[in-house]
C-alpha atoms as a PDB file:
ATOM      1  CA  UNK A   1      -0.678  22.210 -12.319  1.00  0.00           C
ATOM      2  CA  UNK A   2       0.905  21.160 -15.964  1.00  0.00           C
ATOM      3  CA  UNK A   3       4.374  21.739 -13.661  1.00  0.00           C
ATOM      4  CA  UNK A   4       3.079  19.645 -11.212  1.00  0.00           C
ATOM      5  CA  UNK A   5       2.059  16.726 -13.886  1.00  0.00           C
ATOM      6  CA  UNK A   6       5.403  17.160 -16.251  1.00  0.00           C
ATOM      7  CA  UNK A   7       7.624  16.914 -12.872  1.00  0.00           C
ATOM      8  CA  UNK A   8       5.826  13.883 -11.729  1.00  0.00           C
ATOM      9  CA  UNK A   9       5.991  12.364 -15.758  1.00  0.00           C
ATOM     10  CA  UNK A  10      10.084  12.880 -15.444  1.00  0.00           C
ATOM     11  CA  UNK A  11      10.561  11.551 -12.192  1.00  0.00           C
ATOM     12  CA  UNK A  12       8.818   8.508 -13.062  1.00  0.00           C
ATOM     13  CA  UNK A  13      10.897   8.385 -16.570  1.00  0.00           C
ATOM     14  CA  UNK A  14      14.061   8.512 -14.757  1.00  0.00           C
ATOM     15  CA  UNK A  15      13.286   6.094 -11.738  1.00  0.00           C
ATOM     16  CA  UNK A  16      12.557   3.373 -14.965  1.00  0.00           C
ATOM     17  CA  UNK A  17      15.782   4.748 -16.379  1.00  0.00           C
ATOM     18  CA  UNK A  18      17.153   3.603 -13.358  1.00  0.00           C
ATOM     19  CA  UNK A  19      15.938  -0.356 -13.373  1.00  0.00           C
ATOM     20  CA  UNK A  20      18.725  -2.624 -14.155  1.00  0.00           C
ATOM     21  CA  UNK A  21      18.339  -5.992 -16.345  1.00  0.00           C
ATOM     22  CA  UNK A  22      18.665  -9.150 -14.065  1.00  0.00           C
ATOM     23  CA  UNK A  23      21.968 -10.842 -13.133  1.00  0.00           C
ATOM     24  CA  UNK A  24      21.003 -13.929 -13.866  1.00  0.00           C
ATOM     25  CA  UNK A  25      19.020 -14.072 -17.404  1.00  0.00           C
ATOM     26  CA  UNK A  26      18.279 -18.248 -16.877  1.00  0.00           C
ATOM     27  CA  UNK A  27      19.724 -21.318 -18.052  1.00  0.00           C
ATOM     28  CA  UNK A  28      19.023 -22.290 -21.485  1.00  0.00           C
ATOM     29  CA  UNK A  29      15.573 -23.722 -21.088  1.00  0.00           C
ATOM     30  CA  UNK A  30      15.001 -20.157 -19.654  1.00  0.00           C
ATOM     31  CA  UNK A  31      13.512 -21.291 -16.617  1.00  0.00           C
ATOM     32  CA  UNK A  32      16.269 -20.135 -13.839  1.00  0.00           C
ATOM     33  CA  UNK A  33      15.757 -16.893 -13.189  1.00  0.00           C
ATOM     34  CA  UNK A  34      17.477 -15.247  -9.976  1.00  0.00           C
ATOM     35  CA  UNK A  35      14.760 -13.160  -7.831  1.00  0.00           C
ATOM     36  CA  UNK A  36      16.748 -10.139  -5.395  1.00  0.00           C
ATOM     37  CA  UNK A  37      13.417  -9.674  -3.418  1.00  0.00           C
ATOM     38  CA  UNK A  38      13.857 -10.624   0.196  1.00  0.00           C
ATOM     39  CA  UNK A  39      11.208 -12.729   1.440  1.00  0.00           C
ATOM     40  CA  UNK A  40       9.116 -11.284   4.147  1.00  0.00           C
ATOM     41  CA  UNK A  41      10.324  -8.034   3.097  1.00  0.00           C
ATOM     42  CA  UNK A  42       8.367  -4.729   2.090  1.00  0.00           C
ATOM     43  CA  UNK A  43       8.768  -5.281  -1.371  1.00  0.00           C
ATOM     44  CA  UNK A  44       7.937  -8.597  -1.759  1.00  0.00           C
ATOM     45  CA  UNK A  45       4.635  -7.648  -0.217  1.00  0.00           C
ATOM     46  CA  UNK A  46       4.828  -4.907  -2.639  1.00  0.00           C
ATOM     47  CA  UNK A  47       5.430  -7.417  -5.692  1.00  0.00           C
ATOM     48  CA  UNK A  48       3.486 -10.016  -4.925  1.00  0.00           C
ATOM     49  CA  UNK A  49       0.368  -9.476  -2.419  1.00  0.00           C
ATOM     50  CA  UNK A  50      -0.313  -5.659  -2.439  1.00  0.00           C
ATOM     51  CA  UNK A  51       0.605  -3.003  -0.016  1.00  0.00           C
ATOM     52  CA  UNK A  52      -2.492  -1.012  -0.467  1.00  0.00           C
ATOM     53  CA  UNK A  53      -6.634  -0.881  -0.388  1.00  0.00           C
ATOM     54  CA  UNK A  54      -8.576   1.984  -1.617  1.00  0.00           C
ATOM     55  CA  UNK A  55     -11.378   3.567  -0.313  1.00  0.00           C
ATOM     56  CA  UNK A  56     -14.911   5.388  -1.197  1.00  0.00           C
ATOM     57  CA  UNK A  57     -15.408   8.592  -0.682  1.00  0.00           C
ATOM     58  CA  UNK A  58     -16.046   9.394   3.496  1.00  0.00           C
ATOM     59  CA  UNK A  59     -16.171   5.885   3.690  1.00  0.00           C
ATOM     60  CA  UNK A  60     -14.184   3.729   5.611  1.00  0.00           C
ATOM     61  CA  UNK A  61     -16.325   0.096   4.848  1.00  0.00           C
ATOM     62  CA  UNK A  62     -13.905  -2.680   2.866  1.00  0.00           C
ATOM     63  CA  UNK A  63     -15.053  -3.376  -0.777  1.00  0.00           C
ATOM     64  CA  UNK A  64     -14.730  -6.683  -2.336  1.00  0.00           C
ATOM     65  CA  UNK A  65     -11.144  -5.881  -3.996  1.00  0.00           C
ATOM     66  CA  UNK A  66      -9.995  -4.364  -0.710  1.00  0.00           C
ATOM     67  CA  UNK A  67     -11.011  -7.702   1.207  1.00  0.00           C
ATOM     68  CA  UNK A  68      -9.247  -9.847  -1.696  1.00  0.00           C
ATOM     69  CA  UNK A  69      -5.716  -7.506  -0.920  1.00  0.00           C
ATOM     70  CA  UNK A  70      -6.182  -8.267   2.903  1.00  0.00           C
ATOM     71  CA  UNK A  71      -7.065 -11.841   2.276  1.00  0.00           C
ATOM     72  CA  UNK A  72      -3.643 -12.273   0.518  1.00  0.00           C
ATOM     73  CA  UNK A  73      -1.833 -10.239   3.190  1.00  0.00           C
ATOM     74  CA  UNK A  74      -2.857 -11.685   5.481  1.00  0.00           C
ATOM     75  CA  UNK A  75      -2.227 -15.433   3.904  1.00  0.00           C
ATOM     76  CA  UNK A  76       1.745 -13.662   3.930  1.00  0.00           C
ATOM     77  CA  UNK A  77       1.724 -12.600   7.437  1.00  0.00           C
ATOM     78  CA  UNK A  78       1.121 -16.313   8.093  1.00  0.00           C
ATOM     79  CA  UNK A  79       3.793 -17.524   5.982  1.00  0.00           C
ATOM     80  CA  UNK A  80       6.098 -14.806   8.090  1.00  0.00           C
ATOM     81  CA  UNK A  81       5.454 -14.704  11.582  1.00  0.00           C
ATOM     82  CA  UNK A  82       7.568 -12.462  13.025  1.00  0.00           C
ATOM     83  CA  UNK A  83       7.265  -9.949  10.367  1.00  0.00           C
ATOM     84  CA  UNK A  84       5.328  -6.780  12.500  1.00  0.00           C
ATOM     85  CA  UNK A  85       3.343  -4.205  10.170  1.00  0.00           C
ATOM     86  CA  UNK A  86       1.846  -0.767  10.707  1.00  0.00           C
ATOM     87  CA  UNK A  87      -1.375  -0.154   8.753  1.00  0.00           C
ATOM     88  CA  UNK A  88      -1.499   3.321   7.800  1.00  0.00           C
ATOM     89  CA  UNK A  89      -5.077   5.785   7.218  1.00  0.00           C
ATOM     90  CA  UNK A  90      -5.024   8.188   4.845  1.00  0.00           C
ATOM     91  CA  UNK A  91      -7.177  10.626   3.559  1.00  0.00           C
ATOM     92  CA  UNK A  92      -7.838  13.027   0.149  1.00  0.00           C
ATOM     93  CA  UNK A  93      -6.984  16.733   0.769  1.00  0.00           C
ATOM     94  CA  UNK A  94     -10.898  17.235   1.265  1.00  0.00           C
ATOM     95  CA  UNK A  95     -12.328  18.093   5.174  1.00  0.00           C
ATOM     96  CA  UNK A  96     -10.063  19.478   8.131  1.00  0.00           C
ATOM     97  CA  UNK A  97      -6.788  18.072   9.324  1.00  0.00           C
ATOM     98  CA  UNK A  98      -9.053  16.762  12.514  1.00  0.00           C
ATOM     99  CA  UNK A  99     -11.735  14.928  10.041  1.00  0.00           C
ATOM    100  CA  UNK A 100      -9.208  13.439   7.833  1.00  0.00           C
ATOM    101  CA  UNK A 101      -7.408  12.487  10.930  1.00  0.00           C
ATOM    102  CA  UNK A 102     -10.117  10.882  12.380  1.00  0.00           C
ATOM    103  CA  UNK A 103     -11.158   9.236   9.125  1.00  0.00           C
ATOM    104  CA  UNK A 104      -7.299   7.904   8.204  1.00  0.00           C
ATOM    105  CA  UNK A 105      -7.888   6.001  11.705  1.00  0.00           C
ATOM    106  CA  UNK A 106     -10.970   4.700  11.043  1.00  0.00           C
ATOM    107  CA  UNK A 107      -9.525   3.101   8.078  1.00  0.00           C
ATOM    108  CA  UNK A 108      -6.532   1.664   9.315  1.00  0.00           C
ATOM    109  CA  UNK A 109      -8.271   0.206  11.511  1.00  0.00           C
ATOM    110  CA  UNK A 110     -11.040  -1.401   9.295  1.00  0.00           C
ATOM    111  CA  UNK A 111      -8.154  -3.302   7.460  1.00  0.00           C
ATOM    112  CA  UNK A 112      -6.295  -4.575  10.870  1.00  0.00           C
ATOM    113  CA  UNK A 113      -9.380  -5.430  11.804  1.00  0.00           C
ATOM    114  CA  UNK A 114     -10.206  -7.259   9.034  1.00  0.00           C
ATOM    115  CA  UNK A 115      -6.545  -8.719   9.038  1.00  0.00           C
ATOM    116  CA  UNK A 116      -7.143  -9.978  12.491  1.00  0.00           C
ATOM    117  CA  UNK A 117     -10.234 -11.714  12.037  1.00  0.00           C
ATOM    118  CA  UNK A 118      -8.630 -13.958   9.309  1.00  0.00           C
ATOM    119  CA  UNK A 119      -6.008 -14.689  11.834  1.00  0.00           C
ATOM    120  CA  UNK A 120      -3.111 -12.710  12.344  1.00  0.00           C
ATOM    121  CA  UNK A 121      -2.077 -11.595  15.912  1.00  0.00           C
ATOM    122  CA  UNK A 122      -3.504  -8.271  16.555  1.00  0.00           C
ATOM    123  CA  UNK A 123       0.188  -7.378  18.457  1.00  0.00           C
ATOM    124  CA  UNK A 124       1.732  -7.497  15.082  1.00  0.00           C
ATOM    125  CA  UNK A 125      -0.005  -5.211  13.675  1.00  0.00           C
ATOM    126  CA  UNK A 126      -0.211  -1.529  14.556  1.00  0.00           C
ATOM    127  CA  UNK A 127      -1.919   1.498  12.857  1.00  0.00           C
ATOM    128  CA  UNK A 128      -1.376   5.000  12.270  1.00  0.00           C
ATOM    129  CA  UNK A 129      -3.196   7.549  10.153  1.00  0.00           C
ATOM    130  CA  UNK A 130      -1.712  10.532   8.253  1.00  0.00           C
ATOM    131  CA  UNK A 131      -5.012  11.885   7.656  1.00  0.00           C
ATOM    132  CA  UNK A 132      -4.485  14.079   4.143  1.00  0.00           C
ATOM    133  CA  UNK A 133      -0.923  15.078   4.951  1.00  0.00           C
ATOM    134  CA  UNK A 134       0.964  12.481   2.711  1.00  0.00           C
ATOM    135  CA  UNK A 135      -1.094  12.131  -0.580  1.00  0.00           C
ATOM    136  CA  UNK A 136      -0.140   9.893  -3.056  1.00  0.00           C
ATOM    137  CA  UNK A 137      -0.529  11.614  -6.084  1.00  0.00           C
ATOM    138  CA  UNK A 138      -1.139  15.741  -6.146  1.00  0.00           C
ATOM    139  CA  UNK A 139      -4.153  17.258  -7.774  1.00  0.00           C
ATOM    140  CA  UNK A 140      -7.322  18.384  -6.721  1.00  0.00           C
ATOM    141  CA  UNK A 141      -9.752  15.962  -9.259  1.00  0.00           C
ATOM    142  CA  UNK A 142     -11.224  12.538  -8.738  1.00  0.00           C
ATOM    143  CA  UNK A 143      -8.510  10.882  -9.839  1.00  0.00           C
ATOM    144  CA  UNK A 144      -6.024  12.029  -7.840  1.00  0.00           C
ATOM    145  CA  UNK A 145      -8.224  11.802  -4.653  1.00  0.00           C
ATOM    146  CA  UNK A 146      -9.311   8.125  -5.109  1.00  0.00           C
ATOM    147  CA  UNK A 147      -6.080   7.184  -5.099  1.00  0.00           C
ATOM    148  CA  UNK A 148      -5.613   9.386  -1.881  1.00  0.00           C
ATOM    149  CA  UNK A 149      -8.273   7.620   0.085  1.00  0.00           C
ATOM    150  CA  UNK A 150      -6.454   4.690   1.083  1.00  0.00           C
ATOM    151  CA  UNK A 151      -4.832   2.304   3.708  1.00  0.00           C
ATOM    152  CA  UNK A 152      -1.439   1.003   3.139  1.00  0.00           C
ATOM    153  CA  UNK A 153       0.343  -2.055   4.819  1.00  0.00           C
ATOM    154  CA  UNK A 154       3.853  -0.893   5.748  1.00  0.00           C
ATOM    155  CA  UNK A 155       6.543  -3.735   6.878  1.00  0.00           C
ATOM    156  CA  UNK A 156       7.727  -2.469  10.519  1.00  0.00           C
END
């Protein structure tokens, strides 16, 4: 388990060692700054709306901060039309393959369904659940299953 968490600390040490300083550091009133996100692209919903919503546990009801993240993508679905997304359903490592299955679904489909009542075209967005077969973060504690228990908006 220590493994598990020092492996995870250096990866994450050297994917910051990797970052580069921006081109472009502004004029002199330091106001020009040159942005190399693409617009309707997965990370500027990364960046700036949120690619993810988190669930309780067995649950697959929207809480208040996972309605706020849905609101605001689906505000930028809107403001990119012919951007498509798949919603994807995933579970902690908890339950069967079939009940986390089952439950992945249920949640990707309680965010497009949310997404589509504020307005975007249900053909543009698809979902797909993974169940507990791609966590997020390893471990076998709270911590690392909250963050497991989730729905994430993937640009198609």
């Amino acid at each position: 388990m220590n493994l598990k968490i020092v492996s995870l600390c250096a990866a994450l040490a050297l994917l910051s060692a990797c970052e580069t300083a921006p081109k472009d550091a502004g004029n002199a009133s330091g106001t020009g700054t040159q942005s190399t996100i693409r617009p309707g692209s997965q990370e500027d919903l990364v960046v700036n709306v949120g690619d993810r919503v988190f669930y309780g546990f067995d649950r697959y009801d929207l809480t208040p901060e996972a309605r706020a993240t849905l609101d605001r993508q689906a505000a930028w679905l809107k403001q990119y039309p012919n951007v498509t997304v798949t919603v994807e359903g995933h579970a902690d490592e908890r339950g069967t393959r079939e009940y986390n299955l089952a439950l992945g679904e249920r949640r990707a489909n309680s965010a497009k369904n949310y997404l589509v009542a504020q307005g975007t075209n249900p053909s543009r967005v698809k979902v797909i659940s993974y169940g507990k077969e791609r966590p997020a973060v390893l471990g076998s504690n709270e911590a690392a299953w909250a963050q497991n228990r989730r729905g994430v908006t993937v640009v198609d």
